[in-house]
N, C-alpha and C. Protein backbone atom coordinates (compact mmCIF):
# COMPACT_ATOMS: atom_id res chain seq x y z
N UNK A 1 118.88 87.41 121.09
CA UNK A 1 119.69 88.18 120.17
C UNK A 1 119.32 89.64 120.29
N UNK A 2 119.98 90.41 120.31
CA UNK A 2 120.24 91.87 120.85
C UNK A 2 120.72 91.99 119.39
N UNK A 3 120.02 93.64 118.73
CA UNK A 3 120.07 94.49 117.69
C UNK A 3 120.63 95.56 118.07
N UNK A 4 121.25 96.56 117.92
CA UNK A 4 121.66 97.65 118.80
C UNK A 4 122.38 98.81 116.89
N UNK A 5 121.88 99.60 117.34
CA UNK A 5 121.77 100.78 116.06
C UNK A 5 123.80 101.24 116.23
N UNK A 6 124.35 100.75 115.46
CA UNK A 6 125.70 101.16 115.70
C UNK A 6 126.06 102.84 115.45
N UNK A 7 125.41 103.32 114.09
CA UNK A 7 125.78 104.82 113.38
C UNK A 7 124.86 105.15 113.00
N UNK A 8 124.64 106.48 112.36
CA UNK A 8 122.80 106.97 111.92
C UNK A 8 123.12 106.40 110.68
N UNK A 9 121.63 106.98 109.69
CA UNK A 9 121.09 106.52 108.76
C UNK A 9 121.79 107.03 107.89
N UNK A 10 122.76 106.75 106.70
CA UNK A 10 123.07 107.44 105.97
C UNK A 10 122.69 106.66 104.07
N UNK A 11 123.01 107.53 103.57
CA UNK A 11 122.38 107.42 102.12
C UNK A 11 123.97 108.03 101.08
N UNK A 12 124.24 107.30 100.45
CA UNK A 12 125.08 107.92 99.61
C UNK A 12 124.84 107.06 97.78
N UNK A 13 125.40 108.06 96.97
CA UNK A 13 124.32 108.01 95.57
C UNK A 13 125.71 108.03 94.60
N UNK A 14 125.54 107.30 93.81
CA UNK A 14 126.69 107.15 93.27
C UNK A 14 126.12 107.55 91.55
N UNK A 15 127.30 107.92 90.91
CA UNK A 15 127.09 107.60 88.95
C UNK A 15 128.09 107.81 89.30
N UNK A 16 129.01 107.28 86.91
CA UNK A 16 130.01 107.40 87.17
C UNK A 16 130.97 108.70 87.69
N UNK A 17 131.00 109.54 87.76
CA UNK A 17 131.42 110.68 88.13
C UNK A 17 131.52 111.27 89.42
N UNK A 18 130.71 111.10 89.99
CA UNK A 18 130.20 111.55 91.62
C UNK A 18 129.58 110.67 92.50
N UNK A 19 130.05 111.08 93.70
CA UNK A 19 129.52 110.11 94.86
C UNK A 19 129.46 111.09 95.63
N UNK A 20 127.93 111.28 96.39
CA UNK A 20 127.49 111.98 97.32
C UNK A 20 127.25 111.36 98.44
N UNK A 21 126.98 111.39 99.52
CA UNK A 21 127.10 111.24 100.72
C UNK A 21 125.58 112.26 101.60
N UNK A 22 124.46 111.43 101.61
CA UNK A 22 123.64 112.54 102.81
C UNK A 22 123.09 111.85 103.51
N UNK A 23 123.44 112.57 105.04
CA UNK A 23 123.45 112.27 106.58
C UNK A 23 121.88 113.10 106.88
N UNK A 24 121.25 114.19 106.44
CA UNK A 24 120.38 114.80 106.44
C UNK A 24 118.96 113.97 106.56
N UNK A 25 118.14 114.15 107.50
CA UNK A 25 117.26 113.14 107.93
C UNK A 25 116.03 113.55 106.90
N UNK A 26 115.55 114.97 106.75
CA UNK A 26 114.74 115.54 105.83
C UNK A 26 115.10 114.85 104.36
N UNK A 27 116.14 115.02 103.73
CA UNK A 27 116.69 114.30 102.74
C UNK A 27 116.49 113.14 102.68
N UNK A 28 116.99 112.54 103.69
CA UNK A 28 116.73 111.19 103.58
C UNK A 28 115.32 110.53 103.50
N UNK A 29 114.51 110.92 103.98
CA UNK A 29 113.44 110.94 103.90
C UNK A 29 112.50 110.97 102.78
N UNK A 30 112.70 112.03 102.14
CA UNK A 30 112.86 112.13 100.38
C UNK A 30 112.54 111.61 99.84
N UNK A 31 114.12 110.93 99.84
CA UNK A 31 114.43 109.67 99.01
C UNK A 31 113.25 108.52 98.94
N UNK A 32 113.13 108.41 100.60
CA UNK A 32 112.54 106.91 100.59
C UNK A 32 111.24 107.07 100.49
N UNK A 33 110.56 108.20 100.59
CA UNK A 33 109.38 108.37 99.84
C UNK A 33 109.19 108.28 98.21
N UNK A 34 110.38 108.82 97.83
CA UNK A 34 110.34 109.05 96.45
C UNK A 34 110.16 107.87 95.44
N UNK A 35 110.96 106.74 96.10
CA UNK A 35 111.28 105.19 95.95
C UNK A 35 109.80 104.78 95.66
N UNK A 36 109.07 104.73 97.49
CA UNK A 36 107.97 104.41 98.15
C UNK A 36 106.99 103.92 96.96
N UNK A 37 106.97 105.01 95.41
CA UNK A 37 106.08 104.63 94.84
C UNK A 37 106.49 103.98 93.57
N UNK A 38 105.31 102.80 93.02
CA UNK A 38 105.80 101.98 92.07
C UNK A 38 105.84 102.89 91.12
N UNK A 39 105.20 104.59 91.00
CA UNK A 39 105.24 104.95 89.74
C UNK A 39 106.61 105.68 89.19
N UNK A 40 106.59 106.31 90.15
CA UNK A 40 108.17 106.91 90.12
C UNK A 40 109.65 105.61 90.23
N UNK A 41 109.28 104.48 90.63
CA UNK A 41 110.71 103.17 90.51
C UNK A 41 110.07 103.47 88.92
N UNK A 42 108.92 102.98 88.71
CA UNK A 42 108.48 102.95 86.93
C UNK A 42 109.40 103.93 86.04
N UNK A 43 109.41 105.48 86.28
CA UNK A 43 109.93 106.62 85.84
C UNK A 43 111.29 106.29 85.76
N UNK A 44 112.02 105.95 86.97
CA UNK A 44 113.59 105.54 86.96
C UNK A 44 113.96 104.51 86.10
N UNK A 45 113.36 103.65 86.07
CA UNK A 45 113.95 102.19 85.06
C UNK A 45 113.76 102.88 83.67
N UNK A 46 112.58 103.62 83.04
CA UNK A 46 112.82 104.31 81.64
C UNK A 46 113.49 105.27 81.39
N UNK A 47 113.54 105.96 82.39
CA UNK A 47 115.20 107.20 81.95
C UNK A 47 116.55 106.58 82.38
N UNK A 48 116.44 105.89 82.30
CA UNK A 48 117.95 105.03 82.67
C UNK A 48 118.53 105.15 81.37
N UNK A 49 118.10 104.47 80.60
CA UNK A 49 118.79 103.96 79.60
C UNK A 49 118.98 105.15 78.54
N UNK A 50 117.66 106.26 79.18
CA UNK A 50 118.03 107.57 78.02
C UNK A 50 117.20 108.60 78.76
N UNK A 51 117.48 109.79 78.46
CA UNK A 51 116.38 110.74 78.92
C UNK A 51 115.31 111.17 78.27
N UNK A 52 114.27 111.28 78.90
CA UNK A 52 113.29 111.16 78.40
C UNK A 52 111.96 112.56 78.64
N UNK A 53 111.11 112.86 77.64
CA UNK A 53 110.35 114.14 78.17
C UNK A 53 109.20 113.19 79.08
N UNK A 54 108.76 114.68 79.73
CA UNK A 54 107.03 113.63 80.09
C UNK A 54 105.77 113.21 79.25
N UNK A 55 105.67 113.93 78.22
CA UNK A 55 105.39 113.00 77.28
C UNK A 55 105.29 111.28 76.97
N UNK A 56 106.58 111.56 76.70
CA UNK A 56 107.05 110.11 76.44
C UNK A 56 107.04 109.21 76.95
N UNK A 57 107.09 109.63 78.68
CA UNK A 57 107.14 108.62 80.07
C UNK A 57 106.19 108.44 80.12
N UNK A 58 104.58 109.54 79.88
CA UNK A 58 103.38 109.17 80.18
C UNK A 58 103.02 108.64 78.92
N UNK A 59 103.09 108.37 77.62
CA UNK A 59 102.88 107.23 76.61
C UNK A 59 103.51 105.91 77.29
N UNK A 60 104.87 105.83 77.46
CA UNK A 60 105.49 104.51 77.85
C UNK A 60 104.67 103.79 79.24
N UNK A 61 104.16 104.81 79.95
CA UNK A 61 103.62 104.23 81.34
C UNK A 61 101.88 103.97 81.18
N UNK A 62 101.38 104.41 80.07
CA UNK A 62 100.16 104.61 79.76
C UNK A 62 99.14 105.45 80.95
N UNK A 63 99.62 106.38 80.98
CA UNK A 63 99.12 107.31 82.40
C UNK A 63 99.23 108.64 81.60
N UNK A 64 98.44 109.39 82.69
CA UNK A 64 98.48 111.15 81.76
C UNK A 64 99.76 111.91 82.05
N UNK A 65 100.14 113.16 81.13
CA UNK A 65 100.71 113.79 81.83
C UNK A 65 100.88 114.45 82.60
N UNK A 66 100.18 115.02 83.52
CA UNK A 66 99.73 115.68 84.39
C UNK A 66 100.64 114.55 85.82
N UNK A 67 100.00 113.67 85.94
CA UNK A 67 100.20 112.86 86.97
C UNK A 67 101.69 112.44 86.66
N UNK A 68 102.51 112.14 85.17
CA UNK A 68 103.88 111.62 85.56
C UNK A 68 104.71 113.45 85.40
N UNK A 69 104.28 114.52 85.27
CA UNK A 69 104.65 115.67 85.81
C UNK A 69 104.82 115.67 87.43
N UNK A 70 103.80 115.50 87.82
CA UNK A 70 104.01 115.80 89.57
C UNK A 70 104.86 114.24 90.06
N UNK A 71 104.78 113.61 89.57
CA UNK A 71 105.79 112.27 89.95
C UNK A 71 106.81 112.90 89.62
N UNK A 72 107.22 113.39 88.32
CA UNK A 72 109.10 113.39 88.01
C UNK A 72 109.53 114.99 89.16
N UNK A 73 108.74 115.57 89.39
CA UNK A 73 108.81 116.70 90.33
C UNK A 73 108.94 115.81 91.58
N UNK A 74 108.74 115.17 92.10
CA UNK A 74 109.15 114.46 93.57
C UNK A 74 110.28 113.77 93.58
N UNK A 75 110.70 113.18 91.99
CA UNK A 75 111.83 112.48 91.88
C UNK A 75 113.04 113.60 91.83
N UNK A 76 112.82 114.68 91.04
CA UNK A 76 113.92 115.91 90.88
C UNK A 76 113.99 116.71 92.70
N UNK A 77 112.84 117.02 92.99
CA UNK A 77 113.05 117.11 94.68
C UNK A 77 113.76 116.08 95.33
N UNK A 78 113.71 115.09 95.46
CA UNK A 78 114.81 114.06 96.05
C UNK A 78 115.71 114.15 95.37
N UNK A 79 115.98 114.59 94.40
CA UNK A 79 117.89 114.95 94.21
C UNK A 79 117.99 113.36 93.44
N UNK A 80 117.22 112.90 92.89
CA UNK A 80 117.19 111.74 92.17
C UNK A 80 117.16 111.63 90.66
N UNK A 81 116.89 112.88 89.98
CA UNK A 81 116.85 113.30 88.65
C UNK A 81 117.59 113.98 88.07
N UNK A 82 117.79 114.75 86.64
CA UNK A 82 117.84 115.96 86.79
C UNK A 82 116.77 116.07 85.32
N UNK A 83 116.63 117.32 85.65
CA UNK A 83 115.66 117.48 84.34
C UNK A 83 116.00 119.07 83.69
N UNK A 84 116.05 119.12 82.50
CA UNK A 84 116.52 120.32 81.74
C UNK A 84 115.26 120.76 80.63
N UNK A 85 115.08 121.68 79.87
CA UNK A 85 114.07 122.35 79.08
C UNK A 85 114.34 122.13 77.73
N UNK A 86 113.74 122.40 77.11
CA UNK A 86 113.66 122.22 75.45
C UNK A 86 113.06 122.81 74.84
N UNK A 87 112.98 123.04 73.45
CA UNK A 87 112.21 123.48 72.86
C UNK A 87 111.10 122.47 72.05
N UNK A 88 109.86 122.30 71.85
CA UNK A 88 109.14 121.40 71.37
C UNK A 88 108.09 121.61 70.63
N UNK A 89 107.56 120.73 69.93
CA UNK A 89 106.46 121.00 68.80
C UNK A 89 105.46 121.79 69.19
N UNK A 90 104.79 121.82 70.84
CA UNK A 90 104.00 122.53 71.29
C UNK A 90 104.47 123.27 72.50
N UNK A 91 105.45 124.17 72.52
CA UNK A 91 106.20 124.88 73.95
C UNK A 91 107.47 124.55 74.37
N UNK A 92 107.29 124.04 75.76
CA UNK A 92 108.66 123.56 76.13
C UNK A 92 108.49 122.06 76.74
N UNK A 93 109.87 121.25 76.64
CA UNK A 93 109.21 119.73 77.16
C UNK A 93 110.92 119.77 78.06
N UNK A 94 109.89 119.39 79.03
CA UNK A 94 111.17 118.60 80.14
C UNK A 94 111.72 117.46 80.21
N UNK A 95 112.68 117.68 79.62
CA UNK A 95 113.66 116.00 79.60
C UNK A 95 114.30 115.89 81.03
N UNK A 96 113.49 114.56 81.53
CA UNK A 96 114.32 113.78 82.86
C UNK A 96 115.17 112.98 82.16
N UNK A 97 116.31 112.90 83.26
CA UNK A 97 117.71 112.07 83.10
C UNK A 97 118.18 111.87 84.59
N UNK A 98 118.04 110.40 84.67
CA UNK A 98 118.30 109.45 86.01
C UNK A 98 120.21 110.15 86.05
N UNK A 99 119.97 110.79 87.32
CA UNK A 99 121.15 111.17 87.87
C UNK A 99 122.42 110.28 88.76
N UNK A 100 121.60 109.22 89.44
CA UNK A 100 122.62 108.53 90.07
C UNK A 100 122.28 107.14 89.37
N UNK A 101 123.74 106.25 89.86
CA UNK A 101 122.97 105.05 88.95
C UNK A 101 123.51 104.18 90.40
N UNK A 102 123.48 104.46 91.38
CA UNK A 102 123.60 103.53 92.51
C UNK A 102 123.37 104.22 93.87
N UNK A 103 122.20 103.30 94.35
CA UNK A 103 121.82 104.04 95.71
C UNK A 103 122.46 103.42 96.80
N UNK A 104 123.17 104.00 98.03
CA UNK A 104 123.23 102.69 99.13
C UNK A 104 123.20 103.50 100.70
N UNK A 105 122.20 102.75 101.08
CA UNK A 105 121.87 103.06 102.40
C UNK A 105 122.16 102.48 103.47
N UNK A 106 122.99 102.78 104.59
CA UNK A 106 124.13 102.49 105.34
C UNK A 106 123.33 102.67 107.12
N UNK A 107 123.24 102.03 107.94
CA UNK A 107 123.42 102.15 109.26
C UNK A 107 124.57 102.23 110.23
């Protein structure tokens, strides 16, 4: 049995509203690092359902904030988040909000 690569690697990201499409190998790449770790899939399954500060993700994940800061920063670099500012009891707090709600990766 012979495998043979028909088209490149592509990645396209769906919610309801938008469907993107990236052919970009750096990008793509990203992504599948971004995935790669159980802490950041962790991060995605709790802002799903709402957005959330880091705070809150690092109470829900029982981890510091420091460490789910530089996680939701690899997830917002892969174009997998989005995250906006606030005002908060002590400064400013970054609310992540899961941007796509369907990944699919295509050969």
């Amino acid at each position: 049995m012979e495998i043979t690569q028909t088209g490149i690697l592509e990645v396209h990201l769906q919610n309801k509203a938008e469907s993107i499409s990236i052919k970009s190998d750096e990008q793509i790449e990203k992504i599948v690092k971004a995935l790669s770790s159980r802490t950041r899939r962790n991060i995605l399954h709790r802002i799903q359902e709402e957005p959330m500060d880091v705070s809150n993700i690092a109470a829900n994940l029982n981890m510091t904030e420091a460490n789910i800061s530089a996680q939701v920063k690899k997830l917002e670099e892969a174009g997998l988040i989005e995250c906006s500012y606030t005002s908060g009891d002590h400064g400013v707090r970054k609310i992540s909000s899961i941007k796509f709600n369907k990944l699919i990766i295509e050969f």
